[in-house]
Protein backbone atom coordinates (compact mmCIF):
# COMPACT_ATOMS: atom_id res chain seq x y z
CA UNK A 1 96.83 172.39 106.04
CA UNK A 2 100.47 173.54 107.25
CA UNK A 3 102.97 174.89 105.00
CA UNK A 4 104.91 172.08 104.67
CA UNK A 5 102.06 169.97 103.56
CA UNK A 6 100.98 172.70 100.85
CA UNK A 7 105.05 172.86 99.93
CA UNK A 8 104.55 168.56 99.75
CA UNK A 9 101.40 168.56 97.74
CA UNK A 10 102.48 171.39 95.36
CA UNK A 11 105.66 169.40 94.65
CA UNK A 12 103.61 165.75 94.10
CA UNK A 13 101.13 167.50 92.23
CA UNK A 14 104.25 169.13 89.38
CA UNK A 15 105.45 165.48 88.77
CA UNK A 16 101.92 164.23 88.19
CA UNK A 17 101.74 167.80 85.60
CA UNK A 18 105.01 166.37 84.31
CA UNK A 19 103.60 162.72 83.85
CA UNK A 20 100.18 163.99 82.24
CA UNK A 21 101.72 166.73 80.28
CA UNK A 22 103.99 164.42 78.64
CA UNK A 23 101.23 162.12 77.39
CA UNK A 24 99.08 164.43 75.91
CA UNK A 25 101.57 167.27 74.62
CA UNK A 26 103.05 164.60 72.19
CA UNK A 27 100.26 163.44 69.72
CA UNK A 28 99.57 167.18 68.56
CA UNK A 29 103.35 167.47 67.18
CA UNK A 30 103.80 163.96 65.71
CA UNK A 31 102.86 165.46 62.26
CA UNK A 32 106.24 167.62 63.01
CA UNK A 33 108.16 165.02 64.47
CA UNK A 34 107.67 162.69 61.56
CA UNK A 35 108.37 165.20 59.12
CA UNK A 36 111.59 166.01 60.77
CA UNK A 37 113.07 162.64 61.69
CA UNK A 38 111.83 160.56 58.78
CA UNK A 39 109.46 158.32 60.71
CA UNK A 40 107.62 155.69 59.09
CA UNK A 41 103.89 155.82 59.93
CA UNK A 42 104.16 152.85 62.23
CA UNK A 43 107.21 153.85 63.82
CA UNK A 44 105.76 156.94 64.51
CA UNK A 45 103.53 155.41 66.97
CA UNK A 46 106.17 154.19 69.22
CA UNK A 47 106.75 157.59 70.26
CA UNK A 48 103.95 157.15 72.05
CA UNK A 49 104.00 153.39 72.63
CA UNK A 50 107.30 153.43 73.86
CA UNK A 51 106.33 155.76 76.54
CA UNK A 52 103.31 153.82 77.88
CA UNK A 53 104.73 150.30 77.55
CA UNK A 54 107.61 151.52 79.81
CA UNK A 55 104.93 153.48 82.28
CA UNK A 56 102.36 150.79 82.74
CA UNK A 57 104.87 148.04 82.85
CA UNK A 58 107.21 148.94 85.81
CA UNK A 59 104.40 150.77 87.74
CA UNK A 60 103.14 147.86 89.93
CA UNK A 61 106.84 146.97 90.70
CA UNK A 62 108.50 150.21 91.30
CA UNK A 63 105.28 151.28 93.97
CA UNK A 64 106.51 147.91 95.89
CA UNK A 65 110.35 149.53 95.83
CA UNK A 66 109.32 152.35 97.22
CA UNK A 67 108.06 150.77 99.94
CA UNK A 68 111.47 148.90 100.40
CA UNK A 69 113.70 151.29 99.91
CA UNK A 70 111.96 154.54 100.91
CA UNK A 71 109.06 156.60 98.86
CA UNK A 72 111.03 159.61 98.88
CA UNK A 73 113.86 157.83 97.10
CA UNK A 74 112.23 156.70 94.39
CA UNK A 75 110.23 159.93 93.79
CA UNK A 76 113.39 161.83 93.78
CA UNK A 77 115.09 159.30 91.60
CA UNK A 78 111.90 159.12 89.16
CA UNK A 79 112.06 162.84 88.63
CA UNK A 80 116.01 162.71 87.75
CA UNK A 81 115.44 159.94 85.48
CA UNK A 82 112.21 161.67 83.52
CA UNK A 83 114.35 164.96 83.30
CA UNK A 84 117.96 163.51 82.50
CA UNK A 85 115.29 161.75 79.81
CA UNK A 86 113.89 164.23 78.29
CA UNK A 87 116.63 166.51 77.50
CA UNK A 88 117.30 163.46 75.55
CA UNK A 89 114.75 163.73 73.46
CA UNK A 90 114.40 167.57 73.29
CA UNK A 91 117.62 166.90 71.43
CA UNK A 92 117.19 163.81 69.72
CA UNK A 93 118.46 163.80 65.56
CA UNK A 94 117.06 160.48 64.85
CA UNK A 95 114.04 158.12 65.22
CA UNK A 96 115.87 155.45 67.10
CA UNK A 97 117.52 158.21 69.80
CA UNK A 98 113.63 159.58 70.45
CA UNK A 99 112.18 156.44 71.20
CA UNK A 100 114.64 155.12 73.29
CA UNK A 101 114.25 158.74 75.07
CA UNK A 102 110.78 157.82 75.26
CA UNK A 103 111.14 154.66 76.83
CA UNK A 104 113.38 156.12 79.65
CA UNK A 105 110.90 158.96 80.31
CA UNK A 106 108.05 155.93 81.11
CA UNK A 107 110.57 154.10 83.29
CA UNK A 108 111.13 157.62 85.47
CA UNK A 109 107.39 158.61 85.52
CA UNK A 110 106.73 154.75 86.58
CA UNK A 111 109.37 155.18 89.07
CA UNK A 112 107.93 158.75 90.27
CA UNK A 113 104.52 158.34 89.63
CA UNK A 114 103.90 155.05 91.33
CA UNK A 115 104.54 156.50 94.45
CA UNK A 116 102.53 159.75 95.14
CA UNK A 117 99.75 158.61 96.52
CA UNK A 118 101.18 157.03 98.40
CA UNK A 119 103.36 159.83 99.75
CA UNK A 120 100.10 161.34 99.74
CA UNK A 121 98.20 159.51 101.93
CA UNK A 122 100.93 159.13 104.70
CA UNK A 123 101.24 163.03 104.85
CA UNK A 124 97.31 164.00 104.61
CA UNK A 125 95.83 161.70 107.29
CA UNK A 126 92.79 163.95 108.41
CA UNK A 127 89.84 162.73 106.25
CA UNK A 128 89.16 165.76 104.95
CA UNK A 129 92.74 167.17 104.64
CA UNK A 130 93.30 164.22 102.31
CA UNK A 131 89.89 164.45 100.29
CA UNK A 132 91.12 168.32 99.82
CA UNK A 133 94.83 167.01 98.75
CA UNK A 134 93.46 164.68 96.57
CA UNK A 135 90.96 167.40 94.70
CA UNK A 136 93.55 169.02 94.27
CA UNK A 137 95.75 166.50 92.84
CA UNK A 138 93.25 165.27 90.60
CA UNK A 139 93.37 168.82 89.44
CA UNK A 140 96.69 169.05 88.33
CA UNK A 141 95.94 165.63 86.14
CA UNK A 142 93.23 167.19 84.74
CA UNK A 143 94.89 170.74 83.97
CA UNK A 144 97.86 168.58 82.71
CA UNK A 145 95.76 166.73 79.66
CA UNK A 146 94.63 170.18 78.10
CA UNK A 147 97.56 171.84 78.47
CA UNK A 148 99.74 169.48 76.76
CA UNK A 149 96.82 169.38 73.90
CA UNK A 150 96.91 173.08 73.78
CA UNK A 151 100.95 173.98 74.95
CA UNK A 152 102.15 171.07 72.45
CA UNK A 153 100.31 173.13 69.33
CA UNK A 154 101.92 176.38 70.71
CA UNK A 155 105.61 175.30 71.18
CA UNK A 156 105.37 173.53 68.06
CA UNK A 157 104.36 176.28 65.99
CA UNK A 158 105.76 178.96 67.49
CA UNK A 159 109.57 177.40 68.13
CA UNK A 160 109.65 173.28 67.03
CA UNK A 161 108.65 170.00 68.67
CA UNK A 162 112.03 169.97 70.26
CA UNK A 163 110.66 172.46 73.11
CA UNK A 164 107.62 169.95 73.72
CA UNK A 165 110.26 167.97 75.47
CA UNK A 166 112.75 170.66 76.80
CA UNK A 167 110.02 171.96 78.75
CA UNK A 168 109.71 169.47 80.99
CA UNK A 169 113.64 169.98 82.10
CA UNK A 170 113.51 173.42 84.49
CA UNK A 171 109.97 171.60 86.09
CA UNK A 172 112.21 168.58 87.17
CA UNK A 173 115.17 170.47 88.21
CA UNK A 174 112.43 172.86 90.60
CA UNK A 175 110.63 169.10 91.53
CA UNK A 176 113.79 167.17 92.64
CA UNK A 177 115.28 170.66 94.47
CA UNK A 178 112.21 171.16 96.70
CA UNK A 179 110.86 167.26 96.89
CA UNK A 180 114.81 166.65 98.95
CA UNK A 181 113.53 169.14 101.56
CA UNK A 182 109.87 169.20 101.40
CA UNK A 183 109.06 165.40 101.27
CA UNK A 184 109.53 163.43 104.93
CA UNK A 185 112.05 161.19 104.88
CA UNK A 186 111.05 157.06 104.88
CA UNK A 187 113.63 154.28 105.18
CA UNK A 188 111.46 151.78 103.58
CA UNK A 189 111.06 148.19 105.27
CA UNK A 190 114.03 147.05 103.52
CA UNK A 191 114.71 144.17 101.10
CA UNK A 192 113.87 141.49 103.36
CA UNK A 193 110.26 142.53 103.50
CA UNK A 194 109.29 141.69 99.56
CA UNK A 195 112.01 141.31 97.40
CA UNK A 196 110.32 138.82 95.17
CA UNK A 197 112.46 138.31 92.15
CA UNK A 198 110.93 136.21 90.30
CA UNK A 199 107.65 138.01 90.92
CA UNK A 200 109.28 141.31 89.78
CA UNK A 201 110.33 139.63 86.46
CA UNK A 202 107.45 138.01 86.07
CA UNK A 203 104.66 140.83 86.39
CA UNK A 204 107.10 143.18 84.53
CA UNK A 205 107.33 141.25 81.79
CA UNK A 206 103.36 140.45 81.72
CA UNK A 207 102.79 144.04 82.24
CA UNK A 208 104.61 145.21 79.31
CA UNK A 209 104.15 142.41 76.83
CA UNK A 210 100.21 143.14 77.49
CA UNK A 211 100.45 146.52 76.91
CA UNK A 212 102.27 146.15 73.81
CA UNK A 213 100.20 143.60 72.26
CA UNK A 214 97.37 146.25 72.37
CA UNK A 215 98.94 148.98 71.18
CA UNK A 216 99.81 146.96 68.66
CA UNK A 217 96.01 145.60 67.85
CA UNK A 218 95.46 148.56 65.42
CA UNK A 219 98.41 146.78 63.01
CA UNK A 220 97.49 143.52 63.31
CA UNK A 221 93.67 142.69 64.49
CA UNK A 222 92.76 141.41 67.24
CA UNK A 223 92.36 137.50 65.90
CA UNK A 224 95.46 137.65 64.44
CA UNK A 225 98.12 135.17 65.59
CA UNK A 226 100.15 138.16 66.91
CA UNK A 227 97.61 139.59 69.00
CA UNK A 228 96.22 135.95 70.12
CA UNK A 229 99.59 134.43 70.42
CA UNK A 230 101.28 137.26 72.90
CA UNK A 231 98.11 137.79 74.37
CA UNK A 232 98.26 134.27 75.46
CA UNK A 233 101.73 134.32 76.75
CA UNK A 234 101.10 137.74 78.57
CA UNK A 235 98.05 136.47 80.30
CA UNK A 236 100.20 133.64 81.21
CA UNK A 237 102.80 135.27 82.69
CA UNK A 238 100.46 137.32 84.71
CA UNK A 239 98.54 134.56 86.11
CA UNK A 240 101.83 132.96 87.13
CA UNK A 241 102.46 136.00 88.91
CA UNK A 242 99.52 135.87 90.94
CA UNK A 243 100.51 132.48 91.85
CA UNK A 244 103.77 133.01 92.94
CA UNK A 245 102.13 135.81 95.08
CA UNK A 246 99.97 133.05 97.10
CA UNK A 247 102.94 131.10 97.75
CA UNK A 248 106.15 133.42 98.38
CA UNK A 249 107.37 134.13 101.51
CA UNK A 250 107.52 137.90 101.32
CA UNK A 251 105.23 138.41 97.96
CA UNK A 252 105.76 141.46 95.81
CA UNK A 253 102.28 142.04 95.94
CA UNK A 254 100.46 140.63 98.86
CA UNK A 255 97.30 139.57 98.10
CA UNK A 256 95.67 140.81 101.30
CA UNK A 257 95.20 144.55 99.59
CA UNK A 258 92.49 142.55 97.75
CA UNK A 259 90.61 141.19 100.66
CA UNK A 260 88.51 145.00 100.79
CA UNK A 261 86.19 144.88 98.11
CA UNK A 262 86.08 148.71 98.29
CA UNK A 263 90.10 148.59 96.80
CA UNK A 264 89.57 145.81 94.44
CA UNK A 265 86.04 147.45 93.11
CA UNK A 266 87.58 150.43 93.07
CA UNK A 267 90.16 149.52 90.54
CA UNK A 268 88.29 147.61 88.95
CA UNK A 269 85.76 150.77 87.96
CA UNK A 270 88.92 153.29 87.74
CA UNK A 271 89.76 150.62 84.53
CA UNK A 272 86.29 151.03 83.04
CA UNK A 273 85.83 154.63 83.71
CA UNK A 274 89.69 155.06 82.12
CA UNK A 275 88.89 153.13 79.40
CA UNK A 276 85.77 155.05 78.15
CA UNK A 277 87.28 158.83 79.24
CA UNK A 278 90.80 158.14 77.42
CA UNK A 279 89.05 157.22 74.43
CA UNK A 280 87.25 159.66 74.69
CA UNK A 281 89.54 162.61 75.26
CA UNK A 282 91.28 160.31 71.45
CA UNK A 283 88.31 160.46 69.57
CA UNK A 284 86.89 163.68 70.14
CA UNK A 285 90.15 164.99 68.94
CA UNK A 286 89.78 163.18 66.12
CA UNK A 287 86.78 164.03 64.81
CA UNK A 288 87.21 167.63 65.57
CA UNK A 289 90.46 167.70 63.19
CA UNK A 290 89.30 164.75 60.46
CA UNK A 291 85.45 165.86 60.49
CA UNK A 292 85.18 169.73 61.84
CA UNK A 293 88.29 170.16 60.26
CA UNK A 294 90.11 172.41 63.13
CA UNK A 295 93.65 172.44 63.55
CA UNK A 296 95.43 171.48 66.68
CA UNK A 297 95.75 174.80 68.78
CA UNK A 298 92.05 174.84 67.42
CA UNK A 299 91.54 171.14 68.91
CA UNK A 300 93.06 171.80 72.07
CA UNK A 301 90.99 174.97 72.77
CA UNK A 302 88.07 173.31 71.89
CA UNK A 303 88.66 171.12 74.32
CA UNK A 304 89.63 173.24 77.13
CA UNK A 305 86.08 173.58 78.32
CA UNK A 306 86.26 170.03 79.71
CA UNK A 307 89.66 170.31 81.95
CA UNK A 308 88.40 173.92 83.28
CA UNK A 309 85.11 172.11 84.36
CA UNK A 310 86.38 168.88 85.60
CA UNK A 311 89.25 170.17 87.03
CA UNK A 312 87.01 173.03 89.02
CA UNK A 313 84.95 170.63 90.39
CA UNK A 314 87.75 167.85 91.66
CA UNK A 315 89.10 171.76 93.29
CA UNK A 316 86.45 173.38 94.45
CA UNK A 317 83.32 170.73 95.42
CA UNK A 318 84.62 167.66 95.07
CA UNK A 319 86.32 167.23 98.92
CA UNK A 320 83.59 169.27 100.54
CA UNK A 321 80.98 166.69 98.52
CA UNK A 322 82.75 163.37 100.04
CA UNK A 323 83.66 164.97 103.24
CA UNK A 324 79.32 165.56 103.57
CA UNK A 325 78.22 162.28 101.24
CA UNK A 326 80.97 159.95 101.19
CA UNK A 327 83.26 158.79 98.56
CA UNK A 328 80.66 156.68 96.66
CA UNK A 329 77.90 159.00 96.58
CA UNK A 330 79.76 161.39 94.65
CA UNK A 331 81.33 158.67 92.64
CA UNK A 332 78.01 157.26 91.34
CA UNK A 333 76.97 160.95 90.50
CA UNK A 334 80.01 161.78 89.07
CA UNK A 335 79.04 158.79 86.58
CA UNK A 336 76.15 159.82 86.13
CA UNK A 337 77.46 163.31 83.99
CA UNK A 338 79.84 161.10 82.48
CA UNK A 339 77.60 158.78 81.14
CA UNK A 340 75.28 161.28 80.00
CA UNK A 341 78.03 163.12 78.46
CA UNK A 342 79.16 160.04 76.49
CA UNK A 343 75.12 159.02 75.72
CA UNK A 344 75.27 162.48 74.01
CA UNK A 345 78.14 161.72 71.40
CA UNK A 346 76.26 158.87 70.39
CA UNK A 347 74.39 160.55 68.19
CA UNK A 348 77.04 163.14 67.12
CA UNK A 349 76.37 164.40 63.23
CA UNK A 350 78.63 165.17 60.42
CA UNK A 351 78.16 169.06 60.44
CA UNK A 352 77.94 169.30 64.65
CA UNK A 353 78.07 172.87 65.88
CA UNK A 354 80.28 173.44 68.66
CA UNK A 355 77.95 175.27 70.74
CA UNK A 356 74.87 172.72 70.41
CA UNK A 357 76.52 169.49 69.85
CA UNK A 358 80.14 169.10 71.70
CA UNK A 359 80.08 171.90 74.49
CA UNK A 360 77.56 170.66 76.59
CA UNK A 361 79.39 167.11 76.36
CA UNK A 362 82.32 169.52 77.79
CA UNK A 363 80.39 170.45 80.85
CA UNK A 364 79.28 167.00 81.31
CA UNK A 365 82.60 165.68 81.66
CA UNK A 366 82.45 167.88 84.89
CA UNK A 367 81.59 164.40 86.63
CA UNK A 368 85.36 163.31 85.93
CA UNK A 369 85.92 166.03 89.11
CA UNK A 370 84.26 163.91 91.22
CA UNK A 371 84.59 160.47 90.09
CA UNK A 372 88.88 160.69 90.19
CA UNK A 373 88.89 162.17 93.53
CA UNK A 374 86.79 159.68 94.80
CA UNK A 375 88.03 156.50 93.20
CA UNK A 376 91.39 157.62 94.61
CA UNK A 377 90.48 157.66 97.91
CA UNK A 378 88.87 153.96 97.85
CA UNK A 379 91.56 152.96 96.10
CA UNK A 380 93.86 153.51 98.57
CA UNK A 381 91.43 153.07 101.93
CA UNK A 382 92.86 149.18 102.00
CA UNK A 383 96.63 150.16 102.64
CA UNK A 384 98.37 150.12 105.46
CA UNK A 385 101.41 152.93 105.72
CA UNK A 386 104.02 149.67 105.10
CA UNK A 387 101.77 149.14 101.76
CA UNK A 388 100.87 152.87 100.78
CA UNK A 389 103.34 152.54 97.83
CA UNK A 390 102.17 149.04 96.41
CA UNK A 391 98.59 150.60 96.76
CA UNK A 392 99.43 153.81 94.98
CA UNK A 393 101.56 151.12 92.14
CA UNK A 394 98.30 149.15 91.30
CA UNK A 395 95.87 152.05 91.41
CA UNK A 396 98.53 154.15 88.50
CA UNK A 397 98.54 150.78 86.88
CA UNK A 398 94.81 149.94 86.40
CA UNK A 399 94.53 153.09 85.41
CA UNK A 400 97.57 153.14 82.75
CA UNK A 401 95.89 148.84 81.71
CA UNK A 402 92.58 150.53 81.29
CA UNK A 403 93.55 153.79 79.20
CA UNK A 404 95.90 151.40 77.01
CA UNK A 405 92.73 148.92 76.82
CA UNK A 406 90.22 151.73 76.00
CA UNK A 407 92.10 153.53 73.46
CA UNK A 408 92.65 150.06 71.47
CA UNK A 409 89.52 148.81 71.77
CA UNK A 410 87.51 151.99 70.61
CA UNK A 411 89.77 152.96 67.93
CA UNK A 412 89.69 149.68 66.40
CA UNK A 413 86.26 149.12 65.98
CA UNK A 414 85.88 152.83 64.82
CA UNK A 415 88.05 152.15 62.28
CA UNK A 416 86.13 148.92 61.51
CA UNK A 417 83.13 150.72 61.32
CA UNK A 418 84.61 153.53 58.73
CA UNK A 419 86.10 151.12 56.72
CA UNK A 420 82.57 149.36 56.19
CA UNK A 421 80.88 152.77 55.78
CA UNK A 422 83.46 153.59 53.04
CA UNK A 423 82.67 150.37 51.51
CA UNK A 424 78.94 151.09 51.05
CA UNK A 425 79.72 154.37 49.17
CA UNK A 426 79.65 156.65 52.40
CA UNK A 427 81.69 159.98 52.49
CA UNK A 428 84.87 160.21 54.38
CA UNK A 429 83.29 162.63 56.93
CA UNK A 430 80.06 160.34 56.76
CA UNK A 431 81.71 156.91 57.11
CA UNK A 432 84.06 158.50 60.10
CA UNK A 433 81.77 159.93 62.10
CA UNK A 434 79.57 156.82 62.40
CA UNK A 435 83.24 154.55 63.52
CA UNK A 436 83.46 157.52 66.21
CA UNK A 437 79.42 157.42 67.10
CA UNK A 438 80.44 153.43 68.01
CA UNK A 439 83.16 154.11 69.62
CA UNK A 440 81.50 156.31 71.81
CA UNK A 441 78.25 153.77 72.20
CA UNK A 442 80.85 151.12 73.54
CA UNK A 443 82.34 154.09 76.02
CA UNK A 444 78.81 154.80 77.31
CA UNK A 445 78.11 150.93 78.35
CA UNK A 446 81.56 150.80 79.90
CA UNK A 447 80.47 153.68 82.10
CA UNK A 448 76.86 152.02 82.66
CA UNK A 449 79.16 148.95 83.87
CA UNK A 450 81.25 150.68 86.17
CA UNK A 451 78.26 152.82 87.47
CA UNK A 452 76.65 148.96 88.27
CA UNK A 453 79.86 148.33 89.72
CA UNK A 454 80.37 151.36 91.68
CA UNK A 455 76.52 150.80 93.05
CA UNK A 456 76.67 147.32 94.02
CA UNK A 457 80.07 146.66 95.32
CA UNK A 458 82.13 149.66 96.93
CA UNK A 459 80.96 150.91 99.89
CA UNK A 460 82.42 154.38 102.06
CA UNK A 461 85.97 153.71 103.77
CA UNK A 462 84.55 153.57 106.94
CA UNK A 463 81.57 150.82 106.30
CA UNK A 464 81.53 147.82 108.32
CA UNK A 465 82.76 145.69 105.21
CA UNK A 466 86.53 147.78 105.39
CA UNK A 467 85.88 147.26 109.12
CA UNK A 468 85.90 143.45 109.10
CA UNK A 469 88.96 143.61 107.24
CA UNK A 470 91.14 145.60 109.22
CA UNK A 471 93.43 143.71 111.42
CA UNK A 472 94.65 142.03 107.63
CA UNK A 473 93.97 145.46 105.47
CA UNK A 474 94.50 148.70 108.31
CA UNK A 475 92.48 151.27 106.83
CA UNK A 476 93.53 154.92 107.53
């Protein structure tokens, strides 16, 4: 690896910090947010669900710009935006001010983030350059969820919540000063290539009216005429996307990419396994703060166990282990620990002891070090260099549909379950730990479906099946 592909991957890997960092580092200083600004309790939650409805809408779309108008453009633009965006917030006075700070941070990640790996994969073409680049960018996402858990209870004790935001300003100044001279310069194929309109407007708006309606399922059920109603109108929207996709002359997203059934299995598991791990990484918190009773520097330490293993692994094993194996080896072991892992909260008990009960799940989730690295290299095996960025766009955004899914799902029928235990005459502890024992029961078969998935449908990059599909889907 030269320098100037270590300078590259150092500087793609500090955005993705940024992007991670800023979704985790939040939740442990809502308490102090709330307190400060006078949030309601459901306005509270927009400081997050401002953030991801922004993110997981405009992903999809802004990996197709950056194919128009040049990757490096809209990485460098992202960055600015996310900065300029959060010294917003570090210095927001009222509720309205943060989340509208919040929403602008999600549009600049989505602009960023939608386009590494697809800078990515057009620097690191040597197979096993790339499956080193991407270990160690799966790192830096895995570093970057701790970190915020454990750096958000720091900053917010130790100065105020303002600081969980201000951070993020001299690591965007560095990112956009070294990305202008480290990143190669693309020109994009120009509008004339894709600019679909209509499609833009339509899977932007589908995008983000889905992901708000489940955020929102917690409020109002999911059978509720909310929830039903925009559901409805979001699926519709979406399916009239995919539509206009088969029939446009130069399609936002061309539905070629779909023709490898390593790509589209691949984000199709990526959903599943984000789904259950997201959750997860929720729930766990939860019940170590509402059950074990441990504070949130507590929380996030407690926790740490799981980045420092999964993150060693995606750093140290995971590229020799597909470079030897292949991708989909190590991605069926890899959910093997995780499902394990998850089979093991299932039958988590009131008074767990760290060391016997939630540490070894810790180590399990070791298997996240080689399932992201290798999901993220099928994922993108089906694009061309002209389609690296719409690649990298839907990969981020199954992943962002799939976390937003997960964390919805889970949490609502945990709460379900509590509220039924409380019902019967259960104690708080009691009737909560049994909603998080389901929650993690439903995470386990979403794993066992994505293992069946990753075991009867992807295949290496280099099989025959990518093969046949080449002169329509160029694999690298």
């Amino acid at each position: 690896m030269t320098k100037s592909q270590r300078t590259a991957l150092a500087v793609l890997s500090a955005a993705m910090l940024m992007t991670i960092l800023d979704g985790s580092i939040v939740t442990v200083a809502m308490p102090a947010i709330q307190e400060d600004l006078g949030f309601s309790p459901a306005g509270l939650s927009w400081t997050v669900n401002a953030y991801l409805i922004a993110f997981g809408g405009l992903l999809l779309l802004a990996g197709r710009l950056g194919d128009l108008i040049g990757r490096k453009t809209m990485f460098v633009t992202g960055t600015v935006v996310f900065t300029a965006a959060s010294v917003l917030a570090g210095v927001a006075s009222t509720p309205a001010v943060l989340v509208g700070a919040r929403f602008l941070q999600g549009v600049g990640s989505a602009i960023a983030a939608s386009v590494v790996l697809g800078i990515l994969v057009t620097i690191f073409t040597e197979p096993r350059q790339r499956a080193t680049a991407i270990g160690v960018f799966s790192f830096t996402g895995a570093a970057g969820a701790s970190i915020g858990q454990v750096l958000g209870g720091v900053l917010t004790d130790a100065l105020n919540w303002h600081w969980i935001f201000l951070i993020n300003v001299p690591i965007g100044v560095l990112t956009v000063l070294v990305a202008m001279k480290a990143l190669p310069a693309d020109r994009g194929l120009g509008w004339s290539a894709g600019a679909d309109v209509l499609g833009a407007a339509l899977v932007t708006a589908g995008l983000m009216l889905g992901i708000y309606t489940v955020v929102e399922v917690e409020r109002y059920g999911w059978v509720s005429a909310h929830t039903l109603g925009l559901g409805a109108l979001a699926a519709a929207l979406l399916a009239a996307f995919v539509l206009r996709q088969a029939t446009a002359a130069n399609p936002l997203l061309p539905l070629r990419i779909f023709r490898s059934r390593t790509v589209s299995g691949a984000n199709v598991v990526q959903m599943l396994t984000l789904a259950a791990m997201f959750a997860f990484q929720i729930i766990v918190a939860l019940y170590l703060q509402k059950v074990l009773g441990y504070n949130a520097l507590q929380t996030g330490l407690a926790m740490l166990p799981a980045a420092v293993a999964i993150g060693g692994v995606s750093l140290f094993a995971s590229a020799r282990l597909i470079t030897r194996f292949g991708e989909r080896a190590v991605l069926i072991a890899g959910l093997f620990l995780l499902l394990a892992g998850m089979s093991w909260l299932t039958r988590l008990p009131v008074d767990a002891g760290y060391l016997t009960d939630v540490l070894p799940v810790m180590v399990a989730v070791s298997g996240g070090g080689l399932v992201l690295p290798a999901l993220t290299a099928l994922g993108m095996s089906g694009a061309d260099a002209d389609d690296a960025g719409l690649a990298s766009g839907l990969f981020n955004t199954t992943q962002q549909v799939g976390m937003a899914i997960g964390v919805a799902v889970l949490s609502t029928l945990a709460a379900a379950r509590t509220g039924t235990e409380l019902a019967a005459g259960a104690s708080d502890a009691a009737a909560l730990t049994s909603g998080y024992r389901l929650a993690f029961t439903v995470a386990a078969g979403l794993l066992a479906a994505a293992l069946v998935i990753g075991v009867t449908v992807l295949r290496n990059r280099h099989t025959s099946e990518d093969a046949s599909v080449a002169q329509a889907v160029p694999v690298f």
